[in-house]
N, C-alpha and C. Protein backbone atom coordinates (compact mmCIF):
# COMPACT_ATOMS: atom_id res chain seq x y z
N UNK A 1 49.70 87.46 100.77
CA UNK A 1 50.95 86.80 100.49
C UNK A 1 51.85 87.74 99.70
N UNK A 2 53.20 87.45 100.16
CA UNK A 2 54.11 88.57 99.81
C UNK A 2 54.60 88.04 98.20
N UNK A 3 54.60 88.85 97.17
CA UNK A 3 55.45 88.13 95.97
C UNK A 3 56.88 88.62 96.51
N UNK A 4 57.21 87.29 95.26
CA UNK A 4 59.01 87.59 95.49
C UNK A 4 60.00 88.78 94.78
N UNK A 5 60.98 89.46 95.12
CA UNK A 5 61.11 90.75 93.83
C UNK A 5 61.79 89.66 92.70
N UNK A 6 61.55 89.73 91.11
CA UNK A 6 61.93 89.33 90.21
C UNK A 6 63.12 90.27 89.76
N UNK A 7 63.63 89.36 89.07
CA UNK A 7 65.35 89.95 88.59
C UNK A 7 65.18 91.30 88.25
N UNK A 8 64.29 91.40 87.65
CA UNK A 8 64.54 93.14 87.19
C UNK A 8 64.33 94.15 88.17
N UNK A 9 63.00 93.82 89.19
CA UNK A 9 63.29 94.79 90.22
C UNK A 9 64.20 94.77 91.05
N UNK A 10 65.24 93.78 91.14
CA UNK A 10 66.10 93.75 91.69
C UNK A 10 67.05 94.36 90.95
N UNK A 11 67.42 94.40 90.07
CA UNK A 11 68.19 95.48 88.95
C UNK A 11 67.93 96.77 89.46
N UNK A 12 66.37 96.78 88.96
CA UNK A 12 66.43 98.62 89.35
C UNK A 12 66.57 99.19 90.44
N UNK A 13 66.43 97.99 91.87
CA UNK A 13 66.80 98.54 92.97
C UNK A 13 68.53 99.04 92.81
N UNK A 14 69.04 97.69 92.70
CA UNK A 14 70.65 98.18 92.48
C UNK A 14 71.08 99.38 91.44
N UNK A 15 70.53 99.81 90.72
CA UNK A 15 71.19 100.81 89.64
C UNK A 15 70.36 102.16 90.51
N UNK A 16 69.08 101.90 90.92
CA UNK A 16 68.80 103.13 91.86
C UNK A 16 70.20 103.30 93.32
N UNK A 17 70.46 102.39 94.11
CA UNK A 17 71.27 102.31 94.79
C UNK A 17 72.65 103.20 94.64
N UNK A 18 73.60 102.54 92.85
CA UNK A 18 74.34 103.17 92.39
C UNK A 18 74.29 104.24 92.06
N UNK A 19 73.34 104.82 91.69
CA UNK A 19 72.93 106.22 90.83
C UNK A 19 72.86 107.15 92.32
N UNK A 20 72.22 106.68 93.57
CA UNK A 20 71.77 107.88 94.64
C UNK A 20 73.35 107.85 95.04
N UNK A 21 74.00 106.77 95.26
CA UNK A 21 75.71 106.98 95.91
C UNK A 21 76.66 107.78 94.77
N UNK A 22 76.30 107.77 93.41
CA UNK A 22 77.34 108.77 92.46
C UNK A 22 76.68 109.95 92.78
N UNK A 23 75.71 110.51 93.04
CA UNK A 23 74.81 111.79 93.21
C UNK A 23 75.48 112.07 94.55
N UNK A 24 75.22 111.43 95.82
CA UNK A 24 76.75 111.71 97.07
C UNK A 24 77.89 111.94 96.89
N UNK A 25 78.44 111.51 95.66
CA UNK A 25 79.68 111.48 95.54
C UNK A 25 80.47 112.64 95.04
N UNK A 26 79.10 112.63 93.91
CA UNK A 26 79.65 113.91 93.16
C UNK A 26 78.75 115.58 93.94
N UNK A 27 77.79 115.13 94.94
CA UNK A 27 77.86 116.24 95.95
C UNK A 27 79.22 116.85 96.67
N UNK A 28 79.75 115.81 97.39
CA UNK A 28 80.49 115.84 97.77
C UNK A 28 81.93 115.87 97.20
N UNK A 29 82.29 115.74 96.06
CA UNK A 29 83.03 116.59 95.13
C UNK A 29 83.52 118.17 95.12
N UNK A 30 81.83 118.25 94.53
CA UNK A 30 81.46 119.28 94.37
C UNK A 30 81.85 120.43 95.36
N UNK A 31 81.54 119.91 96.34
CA UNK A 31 81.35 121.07 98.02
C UNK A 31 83.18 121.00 98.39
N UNK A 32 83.64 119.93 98.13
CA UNK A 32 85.14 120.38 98.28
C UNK A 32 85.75 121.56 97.37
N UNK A 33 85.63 121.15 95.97
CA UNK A 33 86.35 121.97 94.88
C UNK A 33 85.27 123.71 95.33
N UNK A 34 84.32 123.32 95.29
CA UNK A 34 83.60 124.70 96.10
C UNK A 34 84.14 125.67 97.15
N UNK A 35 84.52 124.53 98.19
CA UNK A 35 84.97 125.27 99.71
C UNK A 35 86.59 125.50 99.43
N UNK A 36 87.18 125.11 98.77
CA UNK A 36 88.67 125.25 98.53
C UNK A 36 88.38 126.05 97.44
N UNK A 37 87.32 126.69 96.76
CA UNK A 37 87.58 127.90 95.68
C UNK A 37 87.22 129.09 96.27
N UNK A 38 86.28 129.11 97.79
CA UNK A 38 86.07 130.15 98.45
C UNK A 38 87.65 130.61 99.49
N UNK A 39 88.31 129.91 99.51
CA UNK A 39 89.69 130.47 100.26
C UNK A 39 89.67 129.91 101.46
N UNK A 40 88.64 128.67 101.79
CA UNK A 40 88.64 128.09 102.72
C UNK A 40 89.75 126.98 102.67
N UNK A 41 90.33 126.76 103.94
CA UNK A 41 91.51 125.41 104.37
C UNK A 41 90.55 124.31 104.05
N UNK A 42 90.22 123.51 103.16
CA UNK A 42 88.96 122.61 103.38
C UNK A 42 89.49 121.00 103.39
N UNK A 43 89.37 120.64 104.78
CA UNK A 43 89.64 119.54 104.97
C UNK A 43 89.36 118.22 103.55
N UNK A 44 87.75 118.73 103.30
CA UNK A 44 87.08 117.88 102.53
C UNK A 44 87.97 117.97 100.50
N UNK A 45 88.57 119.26 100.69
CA UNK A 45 89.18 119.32 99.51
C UNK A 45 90.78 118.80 99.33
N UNK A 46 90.93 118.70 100.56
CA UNK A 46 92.43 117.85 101.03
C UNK A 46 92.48 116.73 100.91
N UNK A 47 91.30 116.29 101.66
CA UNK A 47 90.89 114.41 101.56
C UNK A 47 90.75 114.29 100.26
N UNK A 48 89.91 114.55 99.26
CA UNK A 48 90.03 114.77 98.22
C UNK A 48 91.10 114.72 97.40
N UNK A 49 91.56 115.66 97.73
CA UNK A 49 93.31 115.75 96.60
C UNK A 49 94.14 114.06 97.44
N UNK A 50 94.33 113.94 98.42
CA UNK A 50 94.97 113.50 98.77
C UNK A 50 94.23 111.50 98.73
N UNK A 51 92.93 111.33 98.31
CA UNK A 51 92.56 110.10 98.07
C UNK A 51 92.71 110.23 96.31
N UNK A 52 92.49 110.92 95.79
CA UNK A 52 93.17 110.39 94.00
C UNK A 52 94.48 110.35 94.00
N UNK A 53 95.66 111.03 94.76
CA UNK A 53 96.58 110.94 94.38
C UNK A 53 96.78 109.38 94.99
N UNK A 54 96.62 108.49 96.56
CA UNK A 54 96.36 107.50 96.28
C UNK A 54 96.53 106.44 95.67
N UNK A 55 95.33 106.63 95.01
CA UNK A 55 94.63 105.74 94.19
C UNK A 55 95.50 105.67 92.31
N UNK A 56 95.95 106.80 92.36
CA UNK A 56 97.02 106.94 91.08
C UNK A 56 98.08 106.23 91.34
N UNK A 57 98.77 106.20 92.73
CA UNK A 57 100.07 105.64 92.95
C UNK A 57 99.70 104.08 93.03
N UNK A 58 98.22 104.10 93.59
CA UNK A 58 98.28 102.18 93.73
C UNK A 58 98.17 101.48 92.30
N UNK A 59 97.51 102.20 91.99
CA UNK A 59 97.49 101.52 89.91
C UNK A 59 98.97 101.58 89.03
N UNK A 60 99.79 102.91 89.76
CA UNK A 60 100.99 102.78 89.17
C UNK A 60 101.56 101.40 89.38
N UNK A 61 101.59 101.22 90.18
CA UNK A 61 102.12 100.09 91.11
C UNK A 61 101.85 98.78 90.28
N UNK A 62 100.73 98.76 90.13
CA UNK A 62 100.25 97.44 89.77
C UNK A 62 98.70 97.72 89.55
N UNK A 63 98.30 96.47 89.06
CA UNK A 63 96.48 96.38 88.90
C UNK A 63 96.10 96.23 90.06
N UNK A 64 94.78 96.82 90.00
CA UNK A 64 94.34 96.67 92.05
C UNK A 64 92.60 96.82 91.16
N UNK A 65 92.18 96.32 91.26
CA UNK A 65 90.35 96.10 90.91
C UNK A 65 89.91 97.66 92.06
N UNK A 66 89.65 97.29 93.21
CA UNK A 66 89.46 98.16 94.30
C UNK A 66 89.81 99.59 93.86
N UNK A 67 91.08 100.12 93.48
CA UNK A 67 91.46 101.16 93.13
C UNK A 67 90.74 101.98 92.17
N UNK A 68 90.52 100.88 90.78
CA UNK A 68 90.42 101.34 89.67
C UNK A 68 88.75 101.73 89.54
N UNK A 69 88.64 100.95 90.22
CA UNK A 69 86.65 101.18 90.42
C UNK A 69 86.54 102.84 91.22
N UNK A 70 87.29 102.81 92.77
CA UNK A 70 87.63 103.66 93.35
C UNK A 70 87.60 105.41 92.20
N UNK A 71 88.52 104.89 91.39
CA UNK A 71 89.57 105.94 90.89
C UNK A 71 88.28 106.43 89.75
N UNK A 72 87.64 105.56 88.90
CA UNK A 72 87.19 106.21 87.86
C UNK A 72 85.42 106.68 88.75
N UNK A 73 84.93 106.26 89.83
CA UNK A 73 84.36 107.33 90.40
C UNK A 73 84.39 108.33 90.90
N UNK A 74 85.62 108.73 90.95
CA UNK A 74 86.14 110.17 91.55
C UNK A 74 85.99 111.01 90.41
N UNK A 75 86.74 110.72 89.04
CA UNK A 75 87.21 111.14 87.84
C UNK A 75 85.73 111.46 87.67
N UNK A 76 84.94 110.16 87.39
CA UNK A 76 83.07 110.57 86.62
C UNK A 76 82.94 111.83 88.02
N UNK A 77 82.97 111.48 89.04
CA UNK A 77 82.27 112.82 90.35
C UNK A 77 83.05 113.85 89.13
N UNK A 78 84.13 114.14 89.46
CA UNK A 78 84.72 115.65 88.53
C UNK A 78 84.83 115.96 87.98
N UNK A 79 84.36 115.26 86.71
CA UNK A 79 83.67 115.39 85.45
C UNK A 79 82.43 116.55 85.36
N UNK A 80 81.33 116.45 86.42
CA UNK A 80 80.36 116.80 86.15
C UNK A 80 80.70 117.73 87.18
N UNK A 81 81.60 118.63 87.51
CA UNK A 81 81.93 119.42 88.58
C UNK A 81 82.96 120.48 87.86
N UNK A 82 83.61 120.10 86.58
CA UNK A 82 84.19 120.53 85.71
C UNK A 82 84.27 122.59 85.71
N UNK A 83 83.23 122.76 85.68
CA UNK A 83 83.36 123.95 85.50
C UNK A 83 83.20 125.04 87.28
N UNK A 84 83.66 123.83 88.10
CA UNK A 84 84.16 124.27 89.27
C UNK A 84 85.46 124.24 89.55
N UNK A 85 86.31 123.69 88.67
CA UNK A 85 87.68 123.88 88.52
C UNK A 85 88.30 124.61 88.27
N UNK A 86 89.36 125.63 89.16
CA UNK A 86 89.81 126.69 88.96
C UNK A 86 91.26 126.08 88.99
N UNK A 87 92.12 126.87 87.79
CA UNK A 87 93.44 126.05 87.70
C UNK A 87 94.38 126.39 88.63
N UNK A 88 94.41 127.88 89.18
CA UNK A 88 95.24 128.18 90.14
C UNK A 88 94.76 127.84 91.91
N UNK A 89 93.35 127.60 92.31
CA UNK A 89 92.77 127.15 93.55
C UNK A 89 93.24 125.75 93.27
N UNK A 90 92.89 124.83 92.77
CA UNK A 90 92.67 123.07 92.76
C UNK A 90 93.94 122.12 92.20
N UNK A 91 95.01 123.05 92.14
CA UNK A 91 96.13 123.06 91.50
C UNK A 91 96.30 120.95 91.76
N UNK A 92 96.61 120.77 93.15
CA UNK A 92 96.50 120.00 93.59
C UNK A 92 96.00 118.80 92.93
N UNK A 93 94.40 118.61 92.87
CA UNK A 93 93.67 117.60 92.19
C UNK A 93 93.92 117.88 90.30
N UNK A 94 94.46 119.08 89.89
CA UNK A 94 94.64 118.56 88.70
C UNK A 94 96.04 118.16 88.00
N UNK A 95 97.01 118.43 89.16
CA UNK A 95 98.51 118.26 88.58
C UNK A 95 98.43 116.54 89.30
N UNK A 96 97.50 115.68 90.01
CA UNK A 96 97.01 114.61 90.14
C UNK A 96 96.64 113.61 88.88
N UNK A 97 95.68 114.47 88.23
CA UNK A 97 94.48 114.14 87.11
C UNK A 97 95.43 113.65 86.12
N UNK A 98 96.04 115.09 85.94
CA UNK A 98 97.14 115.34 84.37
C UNK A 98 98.14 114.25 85.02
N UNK A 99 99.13 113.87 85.65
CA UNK A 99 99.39 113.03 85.60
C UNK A 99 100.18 111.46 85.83
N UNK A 100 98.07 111.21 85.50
CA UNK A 100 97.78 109.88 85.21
C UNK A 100 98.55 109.77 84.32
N UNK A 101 99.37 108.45 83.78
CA UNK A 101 99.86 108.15 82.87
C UNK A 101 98.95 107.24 82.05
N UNK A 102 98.78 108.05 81.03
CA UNK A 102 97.53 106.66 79.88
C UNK A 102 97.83 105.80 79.52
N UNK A 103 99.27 105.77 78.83
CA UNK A 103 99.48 104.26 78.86
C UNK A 103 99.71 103.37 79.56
N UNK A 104 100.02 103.54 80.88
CA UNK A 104 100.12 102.62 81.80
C UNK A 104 98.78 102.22 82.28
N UNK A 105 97.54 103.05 82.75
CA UNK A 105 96.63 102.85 83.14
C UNK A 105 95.66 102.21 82.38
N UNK A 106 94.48 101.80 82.82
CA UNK A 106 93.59 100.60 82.29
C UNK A 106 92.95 101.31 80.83
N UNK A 107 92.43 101.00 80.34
CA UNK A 107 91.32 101.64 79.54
C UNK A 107 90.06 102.30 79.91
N UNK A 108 89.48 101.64 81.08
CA UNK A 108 88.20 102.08 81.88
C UNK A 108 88.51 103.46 82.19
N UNK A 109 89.97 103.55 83.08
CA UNK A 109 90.43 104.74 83.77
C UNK A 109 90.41 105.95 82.89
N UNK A 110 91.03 105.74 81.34
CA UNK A 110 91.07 106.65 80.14
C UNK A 110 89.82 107.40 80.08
């Protein structure tokens, strides 16, 4: 007879879940700001620049839940990618970053 999963393994399934998709995420970060620092056209560093900027204009706009969840997993991905940031290659994703306006934006986003 099968037991049932109890709340907590059901927790740790979900936070394992979350934790392997930020580890994709911030792979895939990573391999953009990478392939756009080798002198490559990189699609993946375009999509990139071009989904935070986005996601900055929809929060300007207004509160959007979707966005802001969106937005501060990109930020945590490039956080830990940080010292793959070159100011004159990524120009793009950081004249994005910089600006965010703080006071307008949530606190989470900060």
């Amino acid at each position: 007879m099968k037991r049932s999963k109890s709340k907590g393994d059901v927790a740790k399934a979900d936070r394992a879940e979350v934790n392997n998709k930020a580890k994709e995420l911030r792979k895939y970060v990573h391999g953009a700001l990478n392939s756009r620092a080798k002198g490559a056209q990189s699609h993946a560093y375009n999509n990139f620049a071009k989904e935070l900027q986005s996601l900055r204009r929809k929060l300007e706009s207004g509160p959007d839940a979707a966005a802001e969840f969106s937005l501060i997993a990109l930020i945590q991905a490039l956080t830990t990618c940080v010292s793959s940031l070159r100011e004159g290659v990524h120009d793009a994703v950081l004249t994005t970053i910089l600006s965010i306006s703080l006071w307008s934006c949530s606190k989470a986003v900060r």
